[in-house]
N, C-alpha and C. Protein backbone atom coordinates (compact mmCIF):
# COMPACT_ATOMS: atom_id res chain seq x y z
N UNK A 1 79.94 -112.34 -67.61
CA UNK A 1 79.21 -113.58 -67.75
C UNK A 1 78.91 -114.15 -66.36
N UNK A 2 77.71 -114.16 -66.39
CA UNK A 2 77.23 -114.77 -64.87
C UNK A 2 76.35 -116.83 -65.37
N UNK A 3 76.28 -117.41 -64.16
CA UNK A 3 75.67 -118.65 -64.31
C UNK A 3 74.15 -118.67 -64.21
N UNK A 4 73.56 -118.79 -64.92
CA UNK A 4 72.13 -118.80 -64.70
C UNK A 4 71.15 -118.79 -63.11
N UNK A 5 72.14 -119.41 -62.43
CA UNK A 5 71.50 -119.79 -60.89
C UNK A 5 72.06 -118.36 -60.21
N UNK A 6 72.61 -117.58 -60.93
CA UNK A 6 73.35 -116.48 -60.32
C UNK A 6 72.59 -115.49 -60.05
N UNK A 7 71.32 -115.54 -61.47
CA UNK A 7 70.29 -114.17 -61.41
C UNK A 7 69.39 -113.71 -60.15
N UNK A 8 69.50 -112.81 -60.11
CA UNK A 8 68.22 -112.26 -59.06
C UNK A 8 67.33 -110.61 -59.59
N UNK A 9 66.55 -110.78 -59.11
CA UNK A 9 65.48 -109.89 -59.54
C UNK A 9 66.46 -107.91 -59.47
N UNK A 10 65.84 -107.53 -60.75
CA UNK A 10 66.34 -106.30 -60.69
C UNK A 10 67.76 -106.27 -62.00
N UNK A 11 68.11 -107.60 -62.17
CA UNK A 11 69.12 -108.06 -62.75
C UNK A 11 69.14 -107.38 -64.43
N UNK A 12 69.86 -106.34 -64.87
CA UNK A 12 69.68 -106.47 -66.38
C UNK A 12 70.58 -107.30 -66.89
N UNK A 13 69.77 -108.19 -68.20
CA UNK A 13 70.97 -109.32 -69.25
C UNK A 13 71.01 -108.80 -70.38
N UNK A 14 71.68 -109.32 -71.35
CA UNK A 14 71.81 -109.00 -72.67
C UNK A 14 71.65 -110.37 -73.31
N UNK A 15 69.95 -110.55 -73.65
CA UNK A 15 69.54 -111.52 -74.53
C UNK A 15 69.53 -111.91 -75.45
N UNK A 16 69.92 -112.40 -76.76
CA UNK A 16 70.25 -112.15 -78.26
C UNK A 16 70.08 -110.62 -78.50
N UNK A 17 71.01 -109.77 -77.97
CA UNK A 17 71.39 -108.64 -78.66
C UNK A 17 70.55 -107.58 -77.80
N UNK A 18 69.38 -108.07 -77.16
CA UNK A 18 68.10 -107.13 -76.34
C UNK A 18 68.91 -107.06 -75.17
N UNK A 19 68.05 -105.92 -73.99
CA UNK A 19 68.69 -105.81 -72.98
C UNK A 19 66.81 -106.39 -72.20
N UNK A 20 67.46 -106.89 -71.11
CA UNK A 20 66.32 -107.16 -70.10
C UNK A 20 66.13 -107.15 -68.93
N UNK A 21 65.57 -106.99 -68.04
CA UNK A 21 65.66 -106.44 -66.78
C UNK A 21 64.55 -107.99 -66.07
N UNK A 22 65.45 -108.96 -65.06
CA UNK A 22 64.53 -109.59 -64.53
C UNK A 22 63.55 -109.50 -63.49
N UNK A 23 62.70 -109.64 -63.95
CA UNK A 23 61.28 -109.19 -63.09
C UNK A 23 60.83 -110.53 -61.66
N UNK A 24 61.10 -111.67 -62.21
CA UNK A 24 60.82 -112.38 -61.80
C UNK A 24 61.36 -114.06 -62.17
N UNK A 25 61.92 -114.95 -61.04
CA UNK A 25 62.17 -116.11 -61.24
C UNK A 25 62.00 -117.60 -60.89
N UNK A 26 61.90 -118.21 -60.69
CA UNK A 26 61.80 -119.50 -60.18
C UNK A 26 62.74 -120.56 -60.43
N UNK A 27 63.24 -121.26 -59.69
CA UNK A 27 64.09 -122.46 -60.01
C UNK A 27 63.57 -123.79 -60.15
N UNK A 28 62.96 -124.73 -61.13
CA UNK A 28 62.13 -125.67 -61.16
C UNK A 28 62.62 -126.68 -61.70
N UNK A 29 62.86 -128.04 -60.67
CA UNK A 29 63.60 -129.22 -61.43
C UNK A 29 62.97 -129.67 -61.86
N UNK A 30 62.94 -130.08 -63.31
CA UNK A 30 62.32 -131.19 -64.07
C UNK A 30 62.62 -132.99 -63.53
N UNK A 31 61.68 -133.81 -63.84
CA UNK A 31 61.94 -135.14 -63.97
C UNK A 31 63.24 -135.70 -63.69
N UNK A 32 63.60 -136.16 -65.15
CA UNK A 32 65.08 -136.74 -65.80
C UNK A 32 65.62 -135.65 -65.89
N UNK A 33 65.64 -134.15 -66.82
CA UNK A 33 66.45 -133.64 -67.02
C UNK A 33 66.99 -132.57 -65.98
N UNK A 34 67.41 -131.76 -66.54
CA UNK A 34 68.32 -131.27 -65.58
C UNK A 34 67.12 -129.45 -64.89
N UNK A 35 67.74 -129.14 -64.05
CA UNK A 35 66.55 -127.83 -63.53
C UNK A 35 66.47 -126.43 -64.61
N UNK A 36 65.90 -126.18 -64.59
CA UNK A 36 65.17 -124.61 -65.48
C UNK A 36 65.15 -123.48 -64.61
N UNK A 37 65.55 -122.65 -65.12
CA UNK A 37 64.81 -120.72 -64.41
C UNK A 37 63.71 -120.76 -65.07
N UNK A 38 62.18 -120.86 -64.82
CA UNK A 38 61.37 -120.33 -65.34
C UNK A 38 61.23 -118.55 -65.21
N UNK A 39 61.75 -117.85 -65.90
CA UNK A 39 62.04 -116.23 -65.57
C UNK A 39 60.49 -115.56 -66.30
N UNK A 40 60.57 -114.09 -65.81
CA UNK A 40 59.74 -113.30 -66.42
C UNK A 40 60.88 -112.22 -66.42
N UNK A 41 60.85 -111.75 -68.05
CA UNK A 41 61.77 -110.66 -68.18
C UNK A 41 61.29 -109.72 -69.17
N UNK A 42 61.52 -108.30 -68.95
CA UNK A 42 61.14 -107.04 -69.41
C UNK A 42 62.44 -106.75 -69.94
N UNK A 43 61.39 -106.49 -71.92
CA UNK A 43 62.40 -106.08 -72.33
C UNK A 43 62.61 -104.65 -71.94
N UNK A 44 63.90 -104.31 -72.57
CA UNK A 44 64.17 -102.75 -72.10
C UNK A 44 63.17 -101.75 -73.30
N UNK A 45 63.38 -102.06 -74.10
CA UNK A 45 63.57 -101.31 -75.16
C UNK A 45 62.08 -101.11 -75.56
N UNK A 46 61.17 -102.24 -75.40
CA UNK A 46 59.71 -102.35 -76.04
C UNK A 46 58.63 -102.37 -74.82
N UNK A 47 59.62 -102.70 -73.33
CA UNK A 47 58.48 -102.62 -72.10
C UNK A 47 57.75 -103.77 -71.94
N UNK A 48 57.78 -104.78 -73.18
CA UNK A 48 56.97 -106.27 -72.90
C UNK A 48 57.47 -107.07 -71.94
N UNK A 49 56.50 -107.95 -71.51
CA UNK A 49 56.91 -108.72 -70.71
C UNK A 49 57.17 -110.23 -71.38
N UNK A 50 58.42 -110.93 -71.27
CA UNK A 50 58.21 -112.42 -71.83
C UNK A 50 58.38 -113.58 -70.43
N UNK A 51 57.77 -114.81 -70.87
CA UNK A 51 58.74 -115.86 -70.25
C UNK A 51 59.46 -116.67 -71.11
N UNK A 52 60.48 -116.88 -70.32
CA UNK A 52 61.89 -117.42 -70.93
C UNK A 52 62.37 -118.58 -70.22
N UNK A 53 62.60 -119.81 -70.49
CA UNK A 53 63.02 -120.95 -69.73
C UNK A 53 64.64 -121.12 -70.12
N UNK A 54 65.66 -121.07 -68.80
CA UNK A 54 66.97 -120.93 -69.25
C UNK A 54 67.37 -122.33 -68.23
N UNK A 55 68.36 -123.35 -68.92
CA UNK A 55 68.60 -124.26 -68.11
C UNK A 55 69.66 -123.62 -67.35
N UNK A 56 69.84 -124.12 -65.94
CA UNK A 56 70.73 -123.60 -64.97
C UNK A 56 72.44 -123.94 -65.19
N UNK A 57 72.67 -124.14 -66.33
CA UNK A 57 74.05 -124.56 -66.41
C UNK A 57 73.87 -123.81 -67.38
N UNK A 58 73.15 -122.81 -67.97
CA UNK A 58 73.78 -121.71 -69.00
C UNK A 58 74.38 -120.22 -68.45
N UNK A 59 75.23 -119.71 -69.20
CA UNK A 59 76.37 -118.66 -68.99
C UNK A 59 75.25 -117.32 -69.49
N UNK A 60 74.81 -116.35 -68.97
CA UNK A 60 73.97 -114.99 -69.20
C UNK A 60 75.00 -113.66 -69.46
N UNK A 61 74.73 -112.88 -70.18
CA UNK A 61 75.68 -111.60 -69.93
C UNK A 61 74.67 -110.92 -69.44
N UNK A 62 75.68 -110.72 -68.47
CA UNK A 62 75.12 -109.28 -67.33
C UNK A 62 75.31 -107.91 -68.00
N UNK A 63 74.32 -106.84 -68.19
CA UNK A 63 74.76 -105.73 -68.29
C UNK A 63 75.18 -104.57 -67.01
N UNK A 64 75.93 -104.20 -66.66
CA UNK A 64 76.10 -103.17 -65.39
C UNK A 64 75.33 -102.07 -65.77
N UNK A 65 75.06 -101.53 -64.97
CA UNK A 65 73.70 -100.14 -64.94
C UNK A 65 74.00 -98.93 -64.05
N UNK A 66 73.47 -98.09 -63.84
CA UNK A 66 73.92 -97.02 -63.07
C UNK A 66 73.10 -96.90 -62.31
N UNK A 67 73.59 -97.21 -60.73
CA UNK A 67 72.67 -96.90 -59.77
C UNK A 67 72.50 -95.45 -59.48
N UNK A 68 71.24 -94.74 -58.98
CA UNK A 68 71.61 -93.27 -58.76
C UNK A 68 70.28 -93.24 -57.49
N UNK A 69 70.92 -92.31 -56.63
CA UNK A 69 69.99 -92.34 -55.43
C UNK A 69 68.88 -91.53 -55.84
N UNK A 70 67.58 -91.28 -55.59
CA UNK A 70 66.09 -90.71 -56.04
C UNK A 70 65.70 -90.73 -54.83
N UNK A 71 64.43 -89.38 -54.72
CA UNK A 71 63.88 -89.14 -53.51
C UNK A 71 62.34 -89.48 -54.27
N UNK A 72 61.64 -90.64 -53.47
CA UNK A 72 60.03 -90.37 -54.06
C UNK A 72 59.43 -88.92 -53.81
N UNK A 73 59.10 -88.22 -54.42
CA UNK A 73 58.26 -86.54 -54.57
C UNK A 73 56.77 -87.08 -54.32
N UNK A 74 55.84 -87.97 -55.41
CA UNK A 74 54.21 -87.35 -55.55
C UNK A 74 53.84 -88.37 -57.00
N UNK A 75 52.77 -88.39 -57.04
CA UNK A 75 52.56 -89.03 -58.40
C UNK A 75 50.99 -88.33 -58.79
N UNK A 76 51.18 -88.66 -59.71
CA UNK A 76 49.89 -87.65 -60.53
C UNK A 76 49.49 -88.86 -61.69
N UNK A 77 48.25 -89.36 -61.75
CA UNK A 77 47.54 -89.81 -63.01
C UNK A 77 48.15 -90.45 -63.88
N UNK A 78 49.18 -91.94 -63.09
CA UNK A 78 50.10 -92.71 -64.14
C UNK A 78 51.69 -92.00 -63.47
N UNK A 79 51.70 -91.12 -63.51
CA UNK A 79 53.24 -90.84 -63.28
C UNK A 79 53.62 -90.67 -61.94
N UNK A 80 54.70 -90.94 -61.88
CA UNK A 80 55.19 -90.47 -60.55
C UNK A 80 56.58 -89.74 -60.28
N UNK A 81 56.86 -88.40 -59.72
CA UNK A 81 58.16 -87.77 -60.04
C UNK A 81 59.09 -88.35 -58.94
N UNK A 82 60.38 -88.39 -59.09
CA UNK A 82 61.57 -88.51 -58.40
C UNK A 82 62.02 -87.01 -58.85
N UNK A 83 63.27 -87.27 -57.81
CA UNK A 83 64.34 -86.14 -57.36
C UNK A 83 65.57 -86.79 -57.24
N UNK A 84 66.38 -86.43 -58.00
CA UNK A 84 67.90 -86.57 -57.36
C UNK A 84 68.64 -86.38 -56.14
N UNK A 85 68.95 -86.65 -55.51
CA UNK A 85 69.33 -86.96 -54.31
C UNK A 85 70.61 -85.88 -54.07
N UNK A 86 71.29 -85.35 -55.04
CA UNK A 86 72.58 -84.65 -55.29
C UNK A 86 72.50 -83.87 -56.02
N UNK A 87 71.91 -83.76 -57.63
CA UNK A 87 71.77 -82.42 -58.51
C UNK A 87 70.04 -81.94 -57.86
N UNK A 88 69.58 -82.62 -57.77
CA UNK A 88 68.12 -82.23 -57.17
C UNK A 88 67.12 -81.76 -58.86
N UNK A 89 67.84 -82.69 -59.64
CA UNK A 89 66.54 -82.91 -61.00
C UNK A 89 65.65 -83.85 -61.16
N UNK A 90 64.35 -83.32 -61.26
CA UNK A 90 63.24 -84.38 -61.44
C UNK A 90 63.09 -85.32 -62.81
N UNK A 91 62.74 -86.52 -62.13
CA UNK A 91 62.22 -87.27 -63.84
C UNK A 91 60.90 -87.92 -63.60
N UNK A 92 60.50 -88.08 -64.69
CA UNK A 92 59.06 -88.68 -64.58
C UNK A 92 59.08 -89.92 -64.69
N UNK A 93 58.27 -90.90 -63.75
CA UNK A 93 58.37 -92.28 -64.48
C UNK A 93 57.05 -93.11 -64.47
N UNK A 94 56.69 -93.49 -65.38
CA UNK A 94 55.53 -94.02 -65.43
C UNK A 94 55.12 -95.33 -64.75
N UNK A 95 54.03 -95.04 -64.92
CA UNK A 95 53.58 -96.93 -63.89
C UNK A 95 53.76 -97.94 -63.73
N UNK A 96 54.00 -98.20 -65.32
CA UNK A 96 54.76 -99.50 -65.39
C UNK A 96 56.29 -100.09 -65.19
N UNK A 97 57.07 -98.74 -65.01
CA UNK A 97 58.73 -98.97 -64.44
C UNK A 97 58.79 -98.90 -63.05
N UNK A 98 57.43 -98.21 -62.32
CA UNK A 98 57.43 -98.50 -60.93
C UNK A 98 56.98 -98.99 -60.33
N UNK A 99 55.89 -99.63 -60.81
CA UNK A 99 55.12 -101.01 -60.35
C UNK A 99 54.18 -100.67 -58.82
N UNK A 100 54.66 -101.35 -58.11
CA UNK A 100 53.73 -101.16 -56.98
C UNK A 100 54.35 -100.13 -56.03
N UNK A 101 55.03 -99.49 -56.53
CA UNK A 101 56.29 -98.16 -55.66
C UNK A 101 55.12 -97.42 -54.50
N UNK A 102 54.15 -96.87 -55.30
CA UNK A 102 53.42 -95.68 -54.83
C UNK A 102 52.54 -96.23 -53.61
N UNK A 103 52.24 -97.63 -53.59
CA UNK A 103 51.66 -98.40 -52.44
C UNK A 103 52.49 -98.41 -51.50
N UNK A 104 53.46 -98.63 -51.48
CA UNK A 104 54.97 -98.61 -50.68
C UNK A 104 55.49 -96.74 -50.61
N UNK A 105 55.21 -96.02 -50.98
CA UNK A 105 56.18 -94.82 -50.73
C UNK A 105 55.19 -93.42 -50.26
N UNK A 106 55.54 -92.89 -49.41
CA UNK A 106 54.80 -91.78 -49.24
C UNK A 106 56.05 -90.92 -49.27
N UNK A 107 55.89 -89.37 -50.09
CA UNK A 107 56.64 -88.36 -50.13
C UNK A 107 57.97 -88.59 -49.21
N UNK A 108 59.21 -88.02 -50.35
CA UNK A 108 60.33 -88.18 -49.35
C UNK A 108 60.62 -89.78 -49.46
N UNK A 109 60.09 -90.76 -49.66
CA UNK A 109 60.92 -91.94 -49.46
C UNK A 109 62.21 -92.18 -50.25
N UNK A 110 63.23 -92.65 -49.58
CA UNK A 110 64.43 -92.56 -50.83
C UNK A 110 64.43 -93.74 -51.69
N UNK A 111 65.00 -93.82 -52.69
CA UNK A 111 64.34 -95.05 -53.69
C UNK A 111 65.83 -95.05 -54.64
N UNK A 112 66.12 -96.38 -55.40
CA UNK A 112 67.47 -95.90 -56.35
C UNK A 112 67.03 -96.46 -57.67
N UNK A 113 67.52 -95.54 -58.55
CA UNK A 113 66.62 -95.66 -59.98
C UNK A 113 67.75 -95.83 -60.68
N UNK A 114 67.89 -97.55 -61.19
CA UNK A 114 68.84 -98.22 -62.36
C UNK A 114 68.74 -97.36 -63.56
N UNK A 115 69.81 -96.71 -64.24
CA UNK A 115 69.79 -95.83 -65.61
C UNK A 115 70.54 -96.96 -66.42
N UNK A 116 70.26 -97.31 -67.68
CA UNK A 116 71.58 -97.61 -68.57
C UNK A 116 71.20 -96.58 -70.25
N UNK A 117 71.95 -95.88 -70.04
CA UNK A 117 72.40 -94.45 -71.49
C UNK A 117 71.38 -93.58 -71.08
N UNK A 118 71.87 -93.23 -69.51
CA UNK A 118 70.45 -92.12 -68.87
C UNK A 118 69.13 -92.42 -69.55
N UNK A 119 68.38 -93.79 -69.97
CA UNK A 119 66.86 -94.28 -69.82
C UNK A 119 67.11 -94.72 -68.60
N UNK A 120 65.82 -94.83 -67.59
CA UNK A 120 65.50 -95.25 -66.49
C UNK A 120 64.99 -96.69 -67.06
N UNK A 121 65.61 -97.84 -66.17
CA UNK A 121 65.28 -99.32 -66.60
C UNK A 121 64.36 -99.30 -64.88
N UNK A 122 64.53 -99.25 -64.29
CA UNK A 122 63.52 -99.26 -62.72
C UNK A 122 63.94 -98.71 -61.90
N UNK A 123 63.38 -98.88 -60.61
CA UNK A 123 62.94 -98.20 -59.41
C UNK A 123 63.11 -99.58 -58.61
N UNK A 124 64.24 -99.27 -57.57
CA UNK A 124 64.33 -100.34 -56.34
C UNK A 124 64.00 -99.66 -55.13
N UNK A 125 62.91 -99.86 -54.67
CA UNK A 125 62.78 -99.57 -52.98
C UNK A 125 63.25 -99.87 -52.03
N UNK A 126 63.43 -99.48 -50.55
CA UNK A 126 64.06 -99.59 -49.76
C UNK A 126 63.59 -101.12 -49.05
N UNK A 127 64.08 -101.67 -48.21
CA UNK A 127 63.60 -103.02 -48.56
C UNK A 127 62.54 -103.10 -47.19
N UNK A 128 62.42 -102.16 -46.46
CA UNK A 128 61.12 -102.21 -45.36
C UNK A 128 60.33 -100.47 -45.57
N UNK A 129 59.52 -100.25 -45.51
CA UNK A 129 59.19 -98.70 -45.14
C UNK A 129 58.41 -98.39 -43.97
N UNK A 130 58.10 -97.51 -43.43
CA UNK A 130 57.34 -97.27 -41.98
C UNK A 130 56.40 -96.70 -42.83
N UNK A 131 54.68 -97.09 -42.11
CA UNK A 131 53.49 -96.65 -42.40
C UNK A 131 52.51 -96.67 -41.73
N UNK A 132 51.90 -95.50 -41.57
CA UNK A 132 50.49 -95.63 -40.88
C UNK A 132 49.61 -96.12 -40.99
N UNK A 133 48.33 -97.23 -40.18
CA UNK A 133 47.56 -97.54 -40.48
C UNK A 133 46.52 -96.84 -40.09
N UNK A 134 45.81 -96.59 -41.67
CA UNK A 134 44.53 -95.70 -41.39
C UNK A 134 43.40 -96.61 -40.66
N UNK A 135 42.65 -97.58 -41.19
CA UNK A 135 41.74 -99.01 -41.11
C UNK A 135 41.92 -99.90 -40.64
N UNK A 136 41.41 -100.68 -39.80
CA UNK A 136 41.51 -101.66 -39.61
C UNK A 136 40.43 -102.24 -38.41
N UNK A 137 40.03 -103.21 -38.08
CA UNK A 137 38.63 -103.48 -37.74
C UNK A 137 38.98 -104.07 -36.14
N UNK A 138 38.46 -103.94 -35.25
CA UNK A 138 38.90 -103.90 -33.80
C UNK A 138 39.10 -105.34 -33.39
N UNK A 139 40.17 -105.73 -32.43
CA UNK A 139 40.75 -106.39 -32.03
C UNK A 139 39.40 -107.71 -31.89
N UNK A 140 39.43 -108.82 -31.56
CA UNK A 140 38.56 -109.77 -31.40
C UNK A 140 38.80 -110.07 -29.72
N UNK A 141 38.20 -110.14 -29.13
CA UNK A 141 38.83 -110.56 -27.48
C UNK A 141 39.01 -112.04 -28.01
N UNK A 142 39.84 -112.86 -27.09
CA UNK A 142 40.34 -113.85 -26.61
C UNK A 142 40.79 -114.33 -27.92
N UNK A 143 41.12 -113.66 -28.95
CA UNK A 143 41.89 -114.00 -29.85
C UNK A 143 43.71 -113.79 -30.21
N UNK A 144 44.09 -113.68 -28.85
CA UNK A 144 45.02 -113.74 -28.50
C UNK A 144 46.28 -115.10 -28.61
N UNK A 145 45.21 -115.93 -28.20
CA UNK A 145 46.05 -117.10 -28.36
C UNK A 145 46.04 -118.33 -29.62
N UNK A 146 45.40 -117.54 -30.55
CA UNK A 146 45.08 -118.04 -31.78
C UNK A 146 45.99 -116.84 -32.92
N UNK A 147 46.65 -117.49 -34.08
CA UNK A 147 47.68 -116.76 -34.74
C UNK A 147 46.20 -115.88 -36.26
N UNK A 148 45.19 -115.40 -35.44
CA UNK A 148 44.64 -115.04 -36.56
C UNK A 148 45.16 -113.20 -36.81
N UNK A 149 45.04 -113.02 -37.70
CA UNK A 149 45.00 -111.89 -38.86
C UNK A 149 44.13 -110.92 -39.06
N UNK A 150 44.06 -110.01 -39.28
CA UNK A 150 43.35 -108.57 -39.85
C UNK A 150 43.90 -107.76 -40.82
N UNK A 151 43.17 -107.69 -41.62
CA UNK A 151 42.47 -106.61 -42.65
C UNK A 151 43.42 -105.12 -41.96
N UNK A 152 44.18 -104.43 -42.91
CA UNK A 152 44.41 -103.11 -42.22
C UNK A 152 44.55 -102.15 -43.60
N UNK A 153 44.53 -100.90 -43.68
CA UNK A 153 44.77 -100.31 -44.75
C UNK A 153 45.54 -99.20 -44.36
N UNK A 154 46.36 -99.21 -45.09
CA UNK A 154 47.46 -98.27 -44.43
C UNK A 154 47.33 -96.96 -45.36
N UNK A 155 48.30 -95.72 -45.13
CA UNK A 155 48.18 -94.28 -45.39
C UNK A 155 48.09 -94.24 -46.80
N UNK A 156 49.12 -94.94 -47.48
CA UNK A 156 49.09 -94.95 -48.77
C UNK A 156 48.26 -96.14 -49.41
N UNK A 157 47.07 -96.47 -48.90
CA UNK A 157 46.08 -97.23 -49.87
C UNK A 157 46.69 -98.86 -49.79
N UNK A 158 47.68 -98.75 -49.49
CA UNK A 158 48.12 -100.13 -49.34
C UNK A 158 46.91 -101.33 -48.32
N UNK A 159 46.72 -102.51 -48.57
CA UNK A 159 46.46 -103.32 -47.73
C UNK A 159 46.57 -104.89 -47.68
N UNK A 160 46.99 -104.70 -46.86
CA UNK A 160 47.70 -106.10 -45.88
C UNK A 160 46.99 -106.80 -44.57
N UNK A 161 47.56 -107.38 -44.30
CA UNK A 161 47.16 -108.35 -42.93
C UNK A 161 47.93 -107.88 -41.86
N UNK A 162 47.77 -107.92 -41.06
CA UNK A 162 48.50 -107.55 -39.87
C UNK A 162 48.16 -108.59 -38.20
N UNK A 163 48.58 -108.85 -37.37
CA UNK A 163 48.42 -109.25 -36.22
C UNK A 163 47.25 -108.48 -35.31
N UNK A 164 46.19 -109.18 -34.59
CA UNK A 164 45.08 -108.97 -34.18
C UNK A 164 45.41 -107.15 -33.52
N UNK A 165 46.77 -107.27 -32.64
CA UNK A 165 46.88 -105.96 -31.89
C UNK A 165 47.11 -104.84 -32.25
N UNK A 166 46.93 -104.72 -33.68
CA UNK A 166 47.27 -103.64 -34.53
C UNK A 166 46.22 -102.55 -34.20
N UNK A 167 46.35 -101.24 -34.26
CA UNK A 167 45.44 -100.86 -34.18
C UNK A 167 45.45 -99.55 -34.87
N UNK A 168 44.54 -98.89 -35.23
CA UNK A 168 44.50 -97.60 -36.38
C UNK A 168 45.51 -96.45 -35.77
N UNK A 169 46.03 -95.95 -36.54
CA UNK A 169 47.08 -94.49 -36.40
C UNK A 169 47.90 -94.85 -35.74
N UNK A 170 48.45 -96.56 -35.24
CA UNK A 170 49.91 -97.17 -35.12
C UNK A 170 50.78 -97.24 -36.25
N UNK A 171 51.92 -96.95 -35.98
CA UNK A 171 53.28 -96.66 -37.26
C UNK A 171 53.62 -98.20 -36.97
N UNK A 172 53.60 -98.74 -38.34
CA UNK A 172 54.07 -100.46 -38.68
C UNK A 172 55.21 -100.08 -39.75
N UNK A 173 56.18 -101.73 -39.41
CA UNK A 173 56.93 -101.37 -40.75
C UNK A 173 56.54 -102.99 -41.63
N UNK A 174 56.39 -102.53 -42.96
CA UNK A 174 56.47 -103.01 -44.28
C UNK A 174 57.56 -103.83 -44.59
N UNK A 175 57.51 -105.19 -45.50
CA UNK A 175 58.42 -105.79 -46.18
C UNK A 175 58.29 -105.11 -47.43
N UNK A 176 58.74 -104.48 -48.25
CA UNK A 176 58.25 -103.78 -49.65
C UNK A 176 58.42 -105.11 -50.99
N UNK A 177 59.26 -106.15 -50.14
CA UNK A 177 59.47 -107.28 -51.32
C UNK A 177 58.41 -108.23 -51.21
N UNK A 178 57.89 -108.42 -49.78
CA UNK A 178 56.68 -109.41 -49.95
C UNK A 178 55.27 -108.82 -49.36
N UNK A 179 55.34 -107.27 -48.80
CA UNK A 179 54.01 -106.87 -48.56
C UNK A 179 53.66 -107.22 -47.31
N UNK A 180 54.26 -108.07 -46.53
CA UNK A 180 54.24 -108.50 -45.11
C UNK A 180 54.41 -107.22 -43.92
N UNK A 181 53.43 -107.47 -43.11
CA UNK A 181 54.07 -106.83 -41.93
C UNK A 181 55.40 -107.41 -40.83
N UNK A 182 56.09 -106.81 -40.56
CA UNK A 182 57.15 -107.01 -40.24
C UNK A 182 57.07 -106.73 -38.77
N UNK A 183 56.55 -105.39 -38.09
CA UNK A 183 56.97 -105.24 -36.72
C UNK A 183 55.86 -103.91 -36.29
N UNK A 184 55.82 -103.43 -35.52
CA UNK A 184 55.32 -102.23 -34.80
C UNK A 184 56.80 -100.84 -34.60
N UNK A 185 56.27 -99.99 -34.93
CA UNK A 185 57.24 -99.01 -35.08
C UNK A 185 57.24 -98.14 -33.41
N UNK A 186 58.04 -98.20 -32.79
CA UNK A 186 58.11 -97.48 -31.67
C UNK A 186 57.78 -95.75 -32.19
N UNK A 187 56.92 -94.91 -31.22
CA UNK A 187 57.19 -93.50 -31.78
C UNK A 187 58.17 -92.58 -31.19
N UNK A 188 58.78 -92.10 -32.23
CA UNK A 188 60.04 -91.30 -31.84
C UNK A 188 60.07 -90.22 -31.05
């Protein structure tokens, strides 16, 4: 039993009898009464998505899950394969348990895939990744001392904003939780 203010994303509960995996939350004080989780949660079992308003002084059961390490492989037309990290067996997982993974992962990325009764409930990524930028549109002169932004598109289709000095076939690293650029990657 955890406290409502306890949840964080990735979290599976056990909802009247369902299992759910939280996708997403917010903490929002009302007026007079007391504050809400406005949540978005996936059930396990049916893949829907609901919202659910839980006041923050309610008690949740947590379900524990099985973390297991996965290597991203490749994705093909909706799916995308992992690898075990230790037996070295593939599973398939479809688009909607991996969400925006494949924007974030090029071959080889390691990734850990929550099981509960060996079903795959998701895919957690590493929480920065290194990526090449293919695109991106040439520096502006004297825009240096102004905090403006560019357009970049990186190896895997991804695109983001980046800082004016970015420049094409530089290795950047990724926030994979907010899509942000984070830094310039020295080359090894």
């Amino acid at each position: 039993m955890i406290k409502a203010t306890e949840m964080k994303k990735g979290m599976v509960l056990k909802i009247d009898d369902a299992l759910y995996v939280v996708v997403d939350y917010q903490h929002v004080k009302l007026g007079k009464g007391g504050a809400v989780l406005q949540t978005k949660l996936k059930s396990v079992k049916e893949g829907n998505i609901i919202n659910k308003r839980i006041r923050s002084e309610e008690t949740l059961d947590q379900v524990f899950v099985d973390k297991q390490p996965y290597e991203y492989l490749y994705s093909t037309s909706g799916e995308h394969i992992l690898m075990h990290k230790e037996t070295y067996e593939q599973i398939s997982i479809n688009d909607e348990l991996f969400g925006d993974g494949p924007l974030y992962c090029k071959p080889n990325t390691d990734v850990e895939l929550q099981l509960f009764n060996n079903n795959p409930l998701s895919v957690t990524l590493p929480n920065s990744v290194e990526l090449i930028v293919e695109d991106t549109p040439p520096a502006i002169r004297g825009a240096t001392a102004t905090n403006q932004y560019k357009k970049a598109k990186l190896e895997t289709g991804l695109e983001i904003t980046v800082p004016p000095f970015v420049e094409p076939g530089e290795l950047i690293r990724v926030d994979t939780r907010t899509g942000q650029y984070l830094e310039r990657v020295k080359n090894k």
